[in-house]
PDB file of N, CA and C in Angstrom:
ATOM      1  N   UNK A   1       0.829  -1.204   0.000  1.00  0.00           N
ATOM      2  CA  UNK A   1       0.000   0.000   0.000  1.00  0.00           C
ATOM      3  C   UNK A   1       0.866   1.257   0.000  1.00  0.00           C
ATOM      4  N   UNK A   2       2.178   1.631   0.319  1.00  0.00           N
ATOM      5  CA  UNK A   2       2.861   2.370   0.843  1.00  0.00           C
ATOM      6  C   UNK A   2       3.392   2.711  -0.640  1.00  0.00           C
ATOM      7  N   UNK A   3       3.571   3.906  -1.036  1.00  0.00           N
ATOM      8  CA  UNK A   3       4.231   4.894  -1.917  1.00  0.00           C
ATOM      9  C   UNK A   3       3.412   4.770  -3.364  1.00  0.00           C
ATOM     10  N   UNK A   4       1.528   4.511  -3.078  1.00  0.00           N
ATOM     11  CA  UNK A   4       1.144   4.287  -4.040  1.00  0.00           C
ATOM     12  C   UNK A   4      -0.124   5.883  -4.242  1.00  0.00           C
ATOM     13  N   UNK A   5       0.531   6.899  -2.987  1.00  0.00           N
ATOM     14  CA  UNK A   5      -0.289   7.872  -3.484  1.00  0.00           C
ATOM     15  C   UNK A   5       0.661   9.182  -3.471  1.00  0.00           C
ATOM     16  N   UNK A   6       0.444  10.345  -4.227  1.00  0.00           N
ATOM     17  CA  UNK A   6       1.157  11.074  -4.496  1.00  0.00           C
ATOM     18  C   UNK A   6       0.382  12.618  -3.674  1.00  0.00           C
ATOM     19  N   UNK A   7       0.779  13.923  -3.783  1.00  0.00           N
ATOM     20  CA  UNK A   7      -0.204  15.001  -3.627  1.00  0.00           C
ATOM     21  C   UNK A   7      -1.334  14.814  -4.658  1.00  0.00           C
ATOM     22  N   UNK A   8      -2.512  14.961  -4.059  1.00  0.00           N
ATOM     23  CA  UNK A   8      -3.458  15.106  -4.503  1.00  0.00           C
ATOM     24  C   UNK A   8      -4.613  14.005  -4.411  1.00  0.00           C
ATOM     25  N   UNK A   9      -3.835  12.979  -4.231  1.00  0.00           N
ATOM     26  CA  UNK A   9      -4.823  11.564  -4.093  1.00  0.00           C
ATOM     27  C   UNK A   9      -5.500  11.613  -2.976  1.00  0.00           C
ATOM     28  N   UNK A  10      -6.713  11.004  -3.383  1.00  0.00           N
ATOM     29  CA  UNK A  10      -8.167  10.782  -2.577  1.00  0.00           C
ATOM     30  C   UNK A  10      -7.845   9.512  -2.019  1.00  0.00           C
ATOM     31  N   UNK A  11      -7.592   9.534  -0.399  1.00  0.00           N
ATOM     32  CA  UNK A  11      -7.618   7.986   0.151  1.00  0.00           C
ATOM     33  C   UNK A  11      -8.700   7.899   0.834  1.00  0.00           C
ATOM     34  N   UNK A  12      -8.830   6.772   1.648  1.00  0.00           N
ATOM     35  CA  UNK A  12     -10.208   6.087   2.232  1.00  0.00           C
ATOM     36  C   UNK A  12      -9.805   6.189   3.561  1.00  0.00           C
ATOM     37  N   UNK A  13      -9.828   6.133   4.884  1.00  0.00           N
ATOM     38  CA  UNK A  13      -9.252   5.773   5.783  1.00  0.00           C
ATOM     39  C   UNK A  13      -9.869   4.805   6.432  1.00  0.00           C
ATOM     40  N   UNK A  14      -9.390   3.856   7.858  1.00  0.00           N
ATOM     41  CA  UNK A  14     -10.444   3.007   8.754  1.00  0.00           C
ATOM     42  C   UNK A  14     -11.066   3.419   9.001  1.00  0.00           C
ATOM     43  N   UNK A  15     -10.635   4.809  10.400  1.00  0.00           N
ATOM     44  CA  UNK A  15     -11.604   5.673  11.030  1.00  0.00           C
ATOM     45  C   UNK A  15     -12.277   6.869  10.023  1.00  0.00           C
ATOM     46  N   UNK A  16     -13.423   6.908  10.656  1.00  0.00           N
ATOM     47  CA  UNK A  16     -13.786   8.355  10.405  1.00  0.00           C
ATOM     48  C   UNK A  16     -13.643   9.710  10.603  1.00  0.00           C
ATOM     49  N   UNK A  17     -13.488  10.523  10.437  1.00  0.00           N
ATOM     50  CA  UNK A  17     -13.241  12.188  10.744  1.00  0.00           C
ATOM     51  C   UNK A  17     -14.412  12.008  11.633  1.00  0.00           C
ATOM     52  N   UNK A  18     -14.332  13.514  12.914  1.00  0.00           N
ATOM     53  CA  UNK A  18     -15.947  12.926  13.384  1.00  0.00           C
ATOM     54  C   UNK A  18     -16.639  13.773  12.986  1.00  0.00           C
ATOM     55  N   UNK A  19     -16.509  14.704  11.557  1.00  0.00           N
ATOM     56  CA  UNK A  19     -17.478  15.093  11.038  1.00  0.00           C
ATOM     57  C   UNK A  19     -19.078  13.696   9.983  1.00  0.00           C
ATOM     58  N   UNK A  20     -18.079  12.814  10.141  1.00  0.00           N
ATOM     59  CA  UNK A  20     -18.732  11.506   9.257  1.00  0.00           C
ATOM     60  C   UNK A  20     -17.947  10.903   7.923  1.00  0.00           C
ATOM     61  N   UNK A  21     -16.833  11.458   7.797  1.00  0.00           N
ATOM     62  CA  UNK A  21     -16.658  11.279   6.570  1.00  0.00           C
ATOM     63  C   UNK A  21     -14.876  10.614   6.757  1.00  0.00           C
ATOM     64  N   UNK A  22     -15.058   9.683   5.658  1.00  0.00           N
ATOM     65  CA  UNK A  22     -13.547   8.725   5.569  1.00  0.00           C
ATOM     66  C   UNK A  22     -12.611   9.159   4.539  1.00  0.00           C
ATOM     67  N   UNK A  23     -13.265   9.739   3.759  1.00  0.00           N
ATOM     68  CA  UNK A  23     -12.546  10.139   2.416  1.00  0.00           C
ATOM     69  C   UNK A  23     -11.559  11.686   2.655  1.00  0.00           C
ATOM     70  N   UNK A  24     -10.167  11.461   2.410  1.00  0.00           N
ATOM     71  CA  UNK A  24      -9.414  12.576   2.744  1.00  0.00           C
ATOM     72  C   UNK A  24      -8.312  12.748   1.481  1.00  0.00           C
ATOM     73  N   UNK A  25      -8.044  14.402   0.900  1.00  0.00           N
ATOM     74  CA  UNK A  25      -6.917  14.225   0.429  1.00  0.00           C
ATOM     75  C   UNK A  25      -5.625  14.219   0.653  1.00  0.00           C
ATOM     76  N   UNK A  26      -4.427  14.066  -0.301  1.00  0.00           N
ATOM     77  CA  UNK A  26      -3.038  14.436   0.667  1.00  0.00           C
ATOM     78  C   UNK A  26      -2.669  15.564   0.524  1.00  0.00           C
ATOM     79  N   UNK A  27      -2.357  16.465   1.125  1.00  0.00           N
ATOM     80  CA  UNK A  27      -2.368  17.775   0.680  1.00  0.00           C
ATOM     81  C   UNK A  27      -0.818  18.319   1.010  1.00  0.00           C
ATOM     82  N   UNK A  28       0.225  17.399   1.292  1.00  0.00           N
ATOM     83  CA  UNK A  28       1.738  16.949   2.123  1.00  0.00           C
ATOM     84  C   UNK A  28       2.080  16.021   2.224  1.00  0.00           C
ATOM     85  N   UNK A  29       3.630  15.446   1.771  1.00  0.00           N
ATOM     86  CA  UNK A  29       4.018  14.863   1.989  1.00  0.00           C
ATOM     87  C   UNK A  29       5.361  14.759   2.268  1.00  0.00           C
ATOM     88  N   UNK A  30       5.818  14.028   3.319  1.00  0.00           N
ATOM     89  CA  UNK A  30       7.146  14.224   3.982  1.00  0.00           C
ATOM     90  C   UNK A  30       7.808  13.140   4.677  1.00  0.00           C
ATOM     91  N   UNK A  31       8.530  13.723   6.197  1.00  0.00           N
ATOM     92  CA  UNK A  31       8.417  12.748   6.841  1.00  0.00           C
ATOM     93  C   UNK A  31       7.087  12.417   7.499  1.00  0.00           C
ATOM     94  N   UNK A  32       6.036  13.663   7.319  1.00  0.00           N
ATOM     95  CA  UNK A  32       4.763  13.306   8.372  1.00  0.00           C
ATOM     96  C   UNK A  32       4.294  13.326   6.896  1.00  0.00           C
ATOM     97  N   UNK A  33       2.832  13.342   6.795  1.00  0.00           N
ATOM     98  CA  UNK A  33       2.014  13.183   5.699  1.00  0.00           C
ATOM     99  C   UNK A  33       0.439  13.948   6.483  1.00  0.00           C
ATOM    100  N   UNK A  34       0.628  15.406   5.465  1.00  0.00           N
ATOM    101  CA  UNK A  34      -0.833  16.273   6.014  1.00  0.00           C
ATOM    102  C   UNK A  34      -1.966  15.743   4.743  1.00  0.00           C
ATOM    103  N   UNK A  35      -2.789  15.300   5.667  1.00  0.00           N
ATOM    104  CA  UNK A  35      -4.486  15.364   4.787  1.00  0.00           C
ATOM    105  C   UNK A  35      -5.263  16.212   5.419  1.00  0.00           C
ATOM    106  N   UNK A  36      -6.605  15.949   4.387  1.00  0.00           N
ATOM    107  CA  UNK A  36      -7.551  17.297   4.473  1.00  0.00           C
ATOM    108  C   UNK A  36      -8.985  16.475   4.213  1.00  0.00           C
ATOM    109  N   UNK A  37      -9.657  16.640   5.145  1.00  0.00           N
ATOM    110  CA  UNK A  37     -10.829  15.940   5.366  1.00  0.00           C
ATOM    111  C   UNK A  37     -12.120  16.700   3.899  1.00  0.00           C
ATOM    112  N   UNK A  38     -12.427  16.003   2.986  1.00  0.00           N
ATOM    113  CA  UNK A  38     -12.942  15.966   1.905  1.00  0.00           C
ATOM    114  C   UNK A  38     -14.380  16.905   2.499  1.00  0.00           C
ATOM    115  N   UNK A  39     -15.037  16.612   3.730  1.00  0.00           N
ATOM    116  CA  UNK A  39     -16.069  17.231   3.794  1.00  0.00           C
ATOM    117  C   UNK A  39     -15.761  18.221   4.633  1.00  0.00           C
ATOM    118  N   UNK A  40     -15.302  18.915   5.735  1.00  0.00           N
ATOM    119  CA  UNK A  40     -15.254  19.846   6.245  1.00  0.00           C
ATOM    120  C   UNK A  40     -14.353  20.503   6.044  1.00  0.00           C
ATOM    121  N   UNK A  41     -12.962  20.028   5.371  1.00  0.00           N
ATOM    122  CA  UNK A  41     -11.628  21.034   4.869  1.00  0.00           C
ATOM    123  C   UNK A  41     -10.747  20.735   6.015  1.00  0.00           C
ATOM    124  N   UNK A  42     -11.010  20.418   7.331  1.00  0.00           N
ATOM    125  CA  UNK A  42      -9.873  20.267   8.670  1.00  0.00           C
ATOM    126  C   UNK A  42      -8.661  19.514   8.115  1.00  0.00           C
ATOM    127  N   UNK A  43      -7.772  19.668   8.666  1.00  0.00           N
ATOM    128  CA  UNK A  43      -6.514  19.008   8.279  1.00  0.00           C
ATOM    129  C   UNK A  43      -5.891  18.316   9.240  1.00  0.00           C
ATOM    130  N   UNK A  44      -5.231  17.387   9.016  1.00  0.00           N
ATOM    131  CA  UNK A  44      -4.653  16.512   9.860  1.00  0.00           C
ATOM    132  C   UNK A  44      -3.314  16.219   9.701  1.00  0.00           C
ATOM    133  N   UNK A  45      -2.149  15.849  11.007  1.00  0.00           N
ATOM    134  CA  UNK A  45      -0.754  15.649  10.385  1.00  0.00           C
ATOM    135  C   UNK A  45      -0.287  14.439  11.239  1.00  0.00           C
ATOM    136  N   UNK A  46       0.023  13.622  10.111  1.00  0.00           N
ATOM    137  CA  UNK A  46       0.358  12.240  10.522  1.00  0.00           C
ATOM    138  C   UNK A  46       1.862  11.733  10.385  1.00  0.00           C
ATOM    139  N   UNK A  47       2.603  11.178  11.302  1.00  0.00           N
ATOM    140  CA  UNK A  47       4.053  10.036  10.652  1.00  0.00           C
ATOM    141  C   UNK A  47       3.669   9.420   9.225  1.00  0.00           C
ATOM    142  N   UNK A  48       4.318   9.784   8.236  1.00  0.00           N
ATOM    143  CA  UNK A  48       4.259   8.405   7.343  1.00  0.00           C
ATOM    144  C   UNK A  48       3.651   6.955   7.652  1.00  0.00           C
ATOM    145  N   UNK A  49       4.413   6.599   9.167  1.00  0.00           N
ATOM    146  CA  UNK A  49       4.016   5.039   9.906  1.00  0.00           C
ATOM    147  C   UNK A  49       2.814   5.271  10.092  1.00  0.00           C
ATOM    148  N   UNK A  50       2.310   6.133  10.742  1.00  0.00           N
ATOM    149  CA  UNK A  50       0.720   5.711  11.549  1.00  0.00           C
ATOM    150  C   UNK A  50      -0.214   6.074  10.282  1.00  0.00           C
ATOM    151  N   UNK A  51       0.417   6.501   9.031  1.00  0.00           N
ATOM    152  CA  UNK A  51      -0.895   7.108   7.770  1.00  0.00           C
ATOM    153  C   UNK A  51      -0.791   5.952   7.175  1.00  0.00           C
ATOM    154  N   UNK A  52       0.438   4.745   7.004  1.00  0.00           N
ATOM    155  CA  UNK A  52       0.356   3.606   6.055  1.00  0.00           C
ATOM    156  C   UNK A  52      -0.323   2.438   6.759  1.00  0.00           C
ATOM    157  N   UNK A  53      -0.255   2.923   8.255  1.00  0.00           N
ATOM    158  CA  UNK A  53      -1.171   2.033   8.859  1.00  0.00           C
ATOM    159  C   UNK A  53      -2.794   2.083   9.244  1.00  0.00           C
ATOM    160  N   UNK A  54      -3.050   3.034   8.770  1.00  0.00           N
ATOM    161  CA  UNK A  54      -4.390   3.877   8.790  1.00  0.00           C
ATOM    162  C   UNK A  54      -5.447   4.232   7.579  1.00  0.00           C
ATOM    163  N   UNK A  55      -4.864   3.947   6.633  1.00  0.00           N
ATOM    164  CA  UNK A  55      -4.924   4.122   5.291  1.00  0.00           C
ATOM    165  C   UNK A  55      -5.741   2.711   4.876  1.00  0.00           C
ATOM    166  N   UNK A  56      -7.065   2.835   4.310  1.00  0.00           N
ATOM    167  CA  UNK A  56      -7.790   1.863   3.745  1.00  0.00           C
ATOM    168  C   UNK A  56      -7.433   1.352   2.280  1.00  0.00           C
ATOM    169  N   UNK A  57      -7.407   2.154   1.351  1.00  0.00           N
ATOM    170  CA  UNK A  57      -7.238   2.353   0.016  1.00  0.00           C
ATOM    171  C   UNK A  57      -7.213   3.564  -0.240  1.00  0.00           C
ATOM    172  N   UNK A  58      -6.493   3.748  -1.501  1.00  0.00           N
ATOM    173  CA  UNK A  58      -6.386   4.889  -2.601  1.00  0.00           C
ATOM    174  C   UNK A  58      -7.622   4.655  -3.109  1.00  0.00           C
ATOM    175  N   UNK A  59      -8.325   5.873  -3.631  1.00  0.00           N
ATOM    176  CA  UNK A  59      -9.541   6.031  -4.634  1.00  0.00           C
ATOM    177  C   UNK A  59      -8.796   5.980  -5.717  1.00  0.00           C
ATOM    178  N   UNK A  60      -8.449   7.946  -5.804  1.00  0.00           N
ATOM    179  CA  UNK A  60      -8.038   7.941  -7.045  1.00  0.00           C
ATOM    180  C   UNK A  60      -6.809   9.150  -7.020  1.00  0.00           C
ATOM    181  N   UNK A  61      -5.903   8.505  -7.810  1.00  0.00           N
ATOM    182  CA  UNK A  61      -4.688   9.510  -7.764  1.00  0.00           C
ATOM    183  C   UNK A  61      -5.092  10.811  -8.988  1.00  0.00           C
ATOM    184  N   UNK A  62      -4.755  11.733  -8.794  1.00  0.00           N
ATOM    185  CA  UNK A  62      -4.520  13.131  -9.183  1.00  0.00           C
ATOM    186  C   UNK A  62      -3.907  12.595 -10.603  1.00  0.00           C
ATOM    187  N   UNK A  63      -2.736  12.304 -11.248  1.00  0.00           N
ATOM    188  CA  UNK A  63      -2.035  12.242 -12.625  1.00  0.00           C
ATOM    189  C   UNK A  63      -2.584  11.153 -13.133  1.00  0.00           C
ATOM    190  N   UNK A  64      -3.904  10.441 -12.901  1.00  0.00           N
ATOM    191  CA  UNK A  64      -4.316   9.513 -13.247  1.00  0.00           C
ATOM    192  C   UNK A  64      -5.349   9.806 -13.916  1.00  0.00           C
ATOM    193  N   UNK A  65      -5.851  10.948 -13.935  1.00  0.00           N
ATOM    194  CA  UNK A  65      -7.643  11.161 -14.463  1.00  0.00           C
ATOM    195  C   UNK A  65      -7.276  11.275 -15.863  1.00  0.00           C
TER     196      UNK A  65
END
């Protein structure tokens, strides 16, 4: 699963945001990895480790459409 999303990709996560919603983009990437919650805009900043372990699936990558 790990180095299969780039900026811009739509992932899935386990948990939910507790606005309701699983779907987040990447909006950073580094040693941490910032997403951005698809329905309310909040952002979040994660280790690389705890986002590849948290991470459901990729939707859809950005250079792919």
């Amino acid at each position: 699963m790990k180095n299969k999303y780039e900026l811009g990709t739509l992932v899935e996560m386990k948990k939910q945001h507790p606005c309701g919603n699983k779907i987040f983009k990447v909006v950073r990437i580094g040693v941490d990895i910032k997403i951005e919650c698809c329905n309310c805009g909040r952002t979040i900043m994660l280790p690389r480790i705890d986002f590849n372990k948290k991470i459901k699936k990729v939707l859809e990558v950005e250079n792919e459409r």
